[in-house]
N, C-alpha and C. Protein backbone atom coordinates (compact mmCIF):
# COMPACT_ATOMS: atom_id res chain seq x y z
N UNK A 1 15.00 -7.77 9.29
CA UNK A 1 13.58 -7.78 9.61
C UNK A 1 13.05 -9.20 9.41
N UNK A 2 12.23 -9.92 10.26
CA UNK A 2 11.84 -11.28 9.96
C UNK A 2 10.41 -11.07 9.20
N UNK A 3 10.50 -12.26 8.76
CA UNK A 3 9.56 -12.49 8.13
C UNK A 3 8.35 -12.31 8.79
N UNK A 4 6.98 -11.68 7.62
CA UNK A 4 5.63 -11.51 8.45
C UNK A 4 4.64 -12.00 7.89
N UNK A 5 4.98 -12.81 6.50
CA UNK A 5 4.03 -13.35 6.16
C UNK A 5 2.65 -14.29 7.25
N UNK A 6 3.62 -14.94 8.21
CA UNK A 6 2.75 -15.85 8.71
C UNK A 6 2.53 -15.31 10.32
N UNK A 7 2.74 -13.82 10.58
CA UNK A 7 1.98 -12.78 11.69
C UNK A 7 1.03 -12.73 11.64
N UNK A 8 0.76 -12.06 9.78
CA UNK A 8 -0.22 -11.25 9.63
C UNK A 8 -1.58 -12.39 8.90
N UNK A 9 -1.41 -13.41 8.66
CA UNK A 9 -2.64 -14.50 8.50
C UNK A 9 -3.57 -14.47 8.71
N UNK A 10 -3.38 -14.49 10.23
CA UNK A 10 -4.89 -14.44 11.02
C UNK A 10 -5.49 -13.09 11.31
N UNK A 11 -5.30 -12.02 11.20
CA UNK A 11 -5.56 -10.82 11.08
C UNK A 11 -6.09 -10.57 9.78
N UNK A 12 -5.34 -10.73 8.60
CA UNK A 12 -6.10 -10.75 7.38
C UNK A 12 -7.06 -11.58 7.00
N UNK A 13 -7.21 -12.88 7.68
CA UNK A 13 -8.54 -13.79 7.77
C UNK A 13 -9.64 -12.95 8.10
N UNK A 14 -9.51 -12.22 9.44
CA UNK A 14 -10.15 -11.33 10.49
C UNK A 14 -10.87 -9.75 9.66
N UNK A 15 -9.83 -9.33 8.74
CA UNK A 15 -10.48 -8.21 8.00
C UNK A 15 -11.28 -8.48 6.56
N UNK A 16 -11.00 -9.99 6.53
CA UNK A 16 -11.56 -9.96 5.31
C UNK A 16 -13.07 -10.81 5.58
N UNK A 17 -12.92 -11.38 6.90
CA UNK A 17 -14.63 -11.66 7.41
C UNK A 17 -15.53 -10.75 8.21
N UNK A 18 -14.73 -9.45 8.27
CA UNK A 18 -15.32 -8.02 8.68
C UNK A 18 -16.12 -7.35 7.50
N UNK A 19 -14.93 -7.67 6.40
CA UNK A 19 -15.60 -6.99 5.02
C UNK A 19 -16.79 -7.57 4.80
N UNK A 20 -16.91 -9.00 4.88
CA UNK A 20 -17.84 -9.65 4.36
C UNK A 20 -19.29 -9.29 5.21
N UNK A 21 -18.86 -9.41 6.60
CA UNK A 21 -19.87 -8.82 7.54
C UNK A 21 -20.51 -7.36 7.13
N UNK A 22 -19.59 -6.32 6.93
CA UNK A 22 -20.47 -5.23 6.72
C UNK A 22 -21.04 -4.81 5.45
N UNK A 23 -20.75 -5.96 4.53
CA UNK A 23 -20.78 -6.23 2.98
C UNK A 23 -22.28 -7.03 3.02
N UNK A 24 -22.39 -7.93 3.44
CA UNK A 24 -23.79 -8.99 3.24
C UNK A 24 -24.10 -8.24 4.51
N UNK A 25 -24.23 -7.81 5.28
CA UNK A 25 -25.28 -7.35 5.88
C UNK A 25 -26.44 -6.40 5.21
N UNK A 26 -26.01 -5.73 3.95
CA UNK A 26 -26.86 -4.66 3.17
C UNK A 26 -27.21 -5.47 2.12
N UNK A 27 -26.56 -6.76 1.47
CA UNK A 27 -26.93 -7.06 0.23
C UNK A 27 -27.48 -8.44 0.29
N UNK A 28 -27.57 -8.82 1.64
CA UNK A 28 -28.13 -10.66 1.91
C UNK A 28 -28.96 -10.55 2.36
N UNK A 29 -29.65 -11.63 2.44
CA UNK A 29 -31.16 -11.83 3.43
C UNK A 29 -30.83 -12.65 4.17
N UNK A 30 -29.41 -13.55 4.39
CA UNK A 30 -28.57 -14.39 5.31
C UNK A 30 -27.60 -13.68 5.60
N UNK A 31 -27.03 -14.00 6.70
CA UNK A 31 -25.28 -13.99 7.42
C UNK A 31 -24.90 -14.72 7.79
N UNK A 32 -23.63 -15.18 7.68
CA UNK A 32 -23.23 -16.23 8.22
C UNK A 32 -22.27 -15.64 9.25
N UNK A 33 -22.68 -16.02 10.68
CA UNK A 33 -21.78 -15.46 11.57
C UNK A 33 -21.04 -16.99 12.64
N UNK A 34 -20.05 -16.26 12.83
CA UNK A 34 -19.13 -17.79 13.87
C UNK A 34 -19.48 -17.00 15.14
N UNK A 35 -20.00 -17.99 15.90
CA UNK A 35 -20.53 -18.47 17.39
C UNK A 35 -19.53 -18.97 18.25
N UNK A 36 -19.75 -18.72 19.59
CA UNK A 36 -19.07 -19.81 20.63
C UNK A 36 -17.65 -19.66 20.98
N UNK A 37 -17.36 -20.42 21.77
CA UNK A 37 -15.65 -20.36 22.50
C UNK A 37 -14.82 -21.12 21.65
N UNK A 38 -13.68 -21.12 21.43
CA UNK A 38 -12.60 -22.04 21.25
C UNK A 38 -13.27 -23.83 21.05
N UNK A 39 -13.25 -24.09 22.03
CA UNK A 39 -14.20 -25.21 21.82
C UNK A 39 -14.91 -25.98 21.36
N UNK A 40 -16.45 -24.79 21.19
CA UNK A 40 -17.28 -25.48 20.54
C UNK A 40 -17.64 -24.25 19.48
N UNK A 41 -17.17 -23.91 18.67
CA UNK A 41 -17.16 -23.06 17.77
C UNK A 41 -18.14 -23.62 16.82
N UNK A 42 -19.33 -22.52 16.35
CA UNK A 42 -20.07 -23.05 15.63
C UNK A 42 -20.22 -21.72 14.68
N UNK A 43 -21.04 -22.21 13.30
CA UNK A 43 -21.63 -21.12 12.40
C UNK A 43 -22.78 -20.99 12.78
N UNK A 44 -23.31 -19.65 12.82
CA UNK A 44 -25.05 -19.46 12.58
C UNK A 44 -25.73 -18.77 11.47
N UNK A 45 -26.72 -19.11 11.41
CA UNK A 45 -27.12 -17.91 10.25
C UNK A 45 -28.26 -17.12 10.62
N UNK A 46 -27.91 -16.43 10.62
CA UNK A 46 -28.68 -15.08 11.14
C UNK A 46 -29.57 -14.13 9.88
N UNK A 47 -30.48 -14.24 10.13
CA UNK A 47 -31.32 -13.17 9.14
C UNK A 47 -31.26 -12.46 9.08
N UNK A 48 -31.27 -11.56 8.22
CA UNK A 48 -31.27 -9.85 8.12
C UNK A 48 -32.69 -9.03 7.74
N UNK A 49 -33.47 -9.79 9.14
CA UNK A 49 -34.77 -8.50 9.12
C UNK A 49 -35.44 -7.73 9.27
N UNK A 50 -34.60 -6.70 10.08
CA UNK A 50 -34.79 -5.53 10.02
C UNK A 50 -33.78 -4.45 9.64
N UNK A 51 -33.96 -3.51 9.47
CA UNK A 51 -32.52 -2.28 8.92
C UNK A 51 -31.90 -2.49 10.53
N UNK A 52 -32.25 -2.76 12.27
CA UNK A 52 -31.62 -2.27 13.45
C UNK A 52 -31.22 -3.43 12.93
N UNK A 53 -30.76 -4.98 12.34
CA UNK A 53 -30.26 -5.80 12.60
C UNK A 53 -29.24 -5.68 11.49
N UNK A 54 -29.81 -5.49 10.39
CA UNK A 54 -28.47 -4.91 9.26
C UNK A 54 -27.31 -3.81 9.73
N UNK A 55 -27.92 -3.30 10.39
CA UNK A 55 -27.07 -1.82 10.88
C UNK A 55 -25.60 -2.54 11.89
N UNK A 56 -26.74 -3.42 12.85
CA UNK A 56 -26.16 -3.85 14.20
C UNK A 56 -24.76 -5.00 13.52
N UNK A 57 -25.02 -5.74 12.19
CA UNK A 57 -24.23 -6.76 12.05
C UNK A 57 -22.85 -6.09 11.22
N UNK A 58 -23.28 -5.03 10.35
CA UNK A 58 -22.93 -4.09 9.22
C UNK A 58 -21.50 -3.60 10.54
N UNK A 59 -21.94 -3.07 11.64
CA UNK A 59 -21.16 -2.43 12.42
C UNK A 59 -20.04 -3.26 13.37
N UNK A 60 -20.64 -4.60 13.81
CA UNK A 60 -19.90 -5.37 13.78
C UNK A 60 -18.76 -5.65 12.83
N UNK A 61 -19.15 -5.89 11.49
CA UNK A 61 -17.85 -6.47 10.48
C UNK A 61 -16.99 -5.20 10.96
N UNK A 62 -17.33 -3.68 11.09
CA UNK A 62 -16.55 -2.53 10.98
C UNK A 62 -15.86 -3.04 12.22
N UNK A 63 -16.30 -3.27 13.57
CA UNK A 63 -15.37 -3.81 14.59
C UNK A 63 -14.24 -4.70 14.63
N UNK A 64 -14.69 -5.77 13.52
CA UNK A 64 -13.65 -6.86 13.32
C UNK A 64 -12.52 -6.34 12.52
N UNK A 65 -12.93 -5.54 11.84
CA UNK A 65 -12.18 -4.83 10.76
C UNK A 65 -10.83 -3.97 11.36
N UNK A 66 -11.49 -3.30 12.30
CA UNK A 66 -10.46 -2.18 13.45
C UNK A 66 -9.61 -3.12 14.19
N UNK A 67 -10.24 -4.01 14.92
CA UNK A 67 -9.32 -5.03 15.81
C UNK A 67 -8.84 -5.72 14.74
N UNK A 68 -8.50 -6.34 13.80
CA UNK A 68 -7.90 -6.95 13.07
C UNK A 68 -6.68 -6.30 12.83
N UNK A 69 -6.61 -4.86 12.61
CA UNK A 69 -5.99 -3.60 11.94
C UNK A 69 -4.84 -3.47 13.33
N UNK A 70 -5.53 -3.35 14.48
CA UNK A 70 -4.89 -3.36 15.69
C UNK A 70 -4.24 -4.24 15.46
N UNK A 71 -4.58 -5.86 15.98
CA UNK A 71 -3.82 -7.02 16.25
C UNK A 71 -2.84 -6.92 15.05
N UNK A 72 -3.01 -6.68 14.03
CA UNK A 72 -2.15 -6.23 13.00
C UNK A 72 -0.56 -5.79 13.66
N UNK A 73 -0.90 -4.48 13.71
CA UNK A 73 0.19 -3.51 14.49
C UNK A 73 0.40 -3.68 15.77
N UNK A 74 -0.07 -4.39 16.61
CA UNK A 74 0.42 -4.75 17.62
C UNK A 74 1.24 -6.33 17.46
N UNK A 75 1.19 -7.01 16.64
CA UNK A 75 1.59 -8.65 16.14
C UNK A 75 3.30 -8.23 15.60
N UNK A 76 2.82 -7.57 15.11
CA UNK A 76 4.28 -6.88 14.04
C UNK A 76 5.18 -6.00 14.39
N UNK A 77 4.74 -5.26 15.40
CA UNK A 77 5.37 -4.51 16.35
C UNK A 77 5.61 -3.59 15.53
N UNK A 78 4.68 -2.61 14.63
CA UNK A 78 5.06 -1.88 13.63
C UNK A 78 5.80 -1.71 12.61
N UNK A 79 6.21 -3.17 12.42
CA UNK A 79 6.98 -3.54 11.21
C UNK A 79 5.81 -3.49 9.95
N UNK A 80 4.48 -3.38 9.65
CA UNK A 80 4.26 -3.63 8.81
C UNK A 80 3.92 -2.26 7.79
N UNK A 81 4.41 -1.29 8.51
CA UNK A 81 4.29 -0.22 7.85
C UNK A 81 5.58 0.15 7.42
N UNK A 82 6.45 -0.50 7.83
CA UNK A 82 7.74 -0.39 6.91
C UNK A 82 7.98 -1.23 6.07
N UNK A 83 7.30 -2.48 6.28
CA UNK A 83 6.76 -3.22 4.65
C UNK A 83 5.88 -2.93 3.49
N UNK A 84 4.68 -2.16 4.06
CA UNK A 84 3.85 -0.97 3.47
C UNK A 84 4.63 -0.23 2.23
N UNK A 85 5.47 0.40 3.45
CA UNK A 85 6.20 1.74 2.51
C UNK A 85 7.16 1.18 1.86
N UNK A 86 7.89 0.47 1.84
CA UNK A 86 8.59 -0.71 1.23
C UNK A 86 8.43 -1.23 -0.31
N UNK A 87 6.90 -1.81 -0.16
CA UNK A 87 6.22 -2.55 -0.93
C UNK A 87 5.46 -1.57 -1.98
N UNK A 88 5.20 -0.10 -1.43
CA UNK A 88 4.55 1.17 -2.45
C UNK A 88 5.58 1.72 -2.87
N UNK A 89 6.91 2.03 -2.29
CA UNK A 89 8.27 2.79 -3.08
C UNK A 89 9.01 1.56 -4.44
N UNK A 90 8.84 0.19 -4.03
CA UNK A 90 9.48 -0.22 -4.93
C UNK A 90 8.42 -0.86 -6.59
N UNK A 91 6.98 0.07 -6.11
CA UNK A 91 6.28 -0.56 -6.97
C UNK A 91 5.98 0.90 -7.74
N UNK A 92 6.30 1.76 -7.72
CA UNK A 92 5.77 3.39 -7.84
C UNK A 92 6.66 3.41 -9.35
């Protein structure tokens, strides 16, 4: 089995700025969200003032979170659930 440390990187970058998204969307009065193409990639910060905009950003992170999870298992070709089970049998 090859190595997956450096598959799964950018995917775990990806779920852990999902968390943060649906995390500070309920507990910030800022967000910091990434903007733009390849290119010209920028940060914005976005306010959180109303509950439809908390809700709307909150649900987002949950999106990044799923596609991350995907690109995951599709990157690895389902190898990472035999690292999973792997990694919980030899720690049990």
């Amino acid at each position: 089995m090859q190595n997956l440390g450096p598959l799964i990187i950018v995917p775990t970058l990806l779920i852990i700025y999902g968390i943060y998204l649906a995390i500070a969307a309920f507990f910030s009065d800022f967000v910091y969200l990434f903007t733009g193409s390849r290119s010209s990639s920028k940060i914005k910060i976005k306010e959180m003032t109303s509950l439809k905009t908390r809700i709307y950003t909150s649900l987002t992170g949950v999106a990044w979170i799923v596609v991350a999870c995907f690109l995951t298992i599709m990157v690895t070709q389902g190898q990472i659930f035999h690292l999973l089970t792997q990694f919980l049998l030899s720690h049990h």
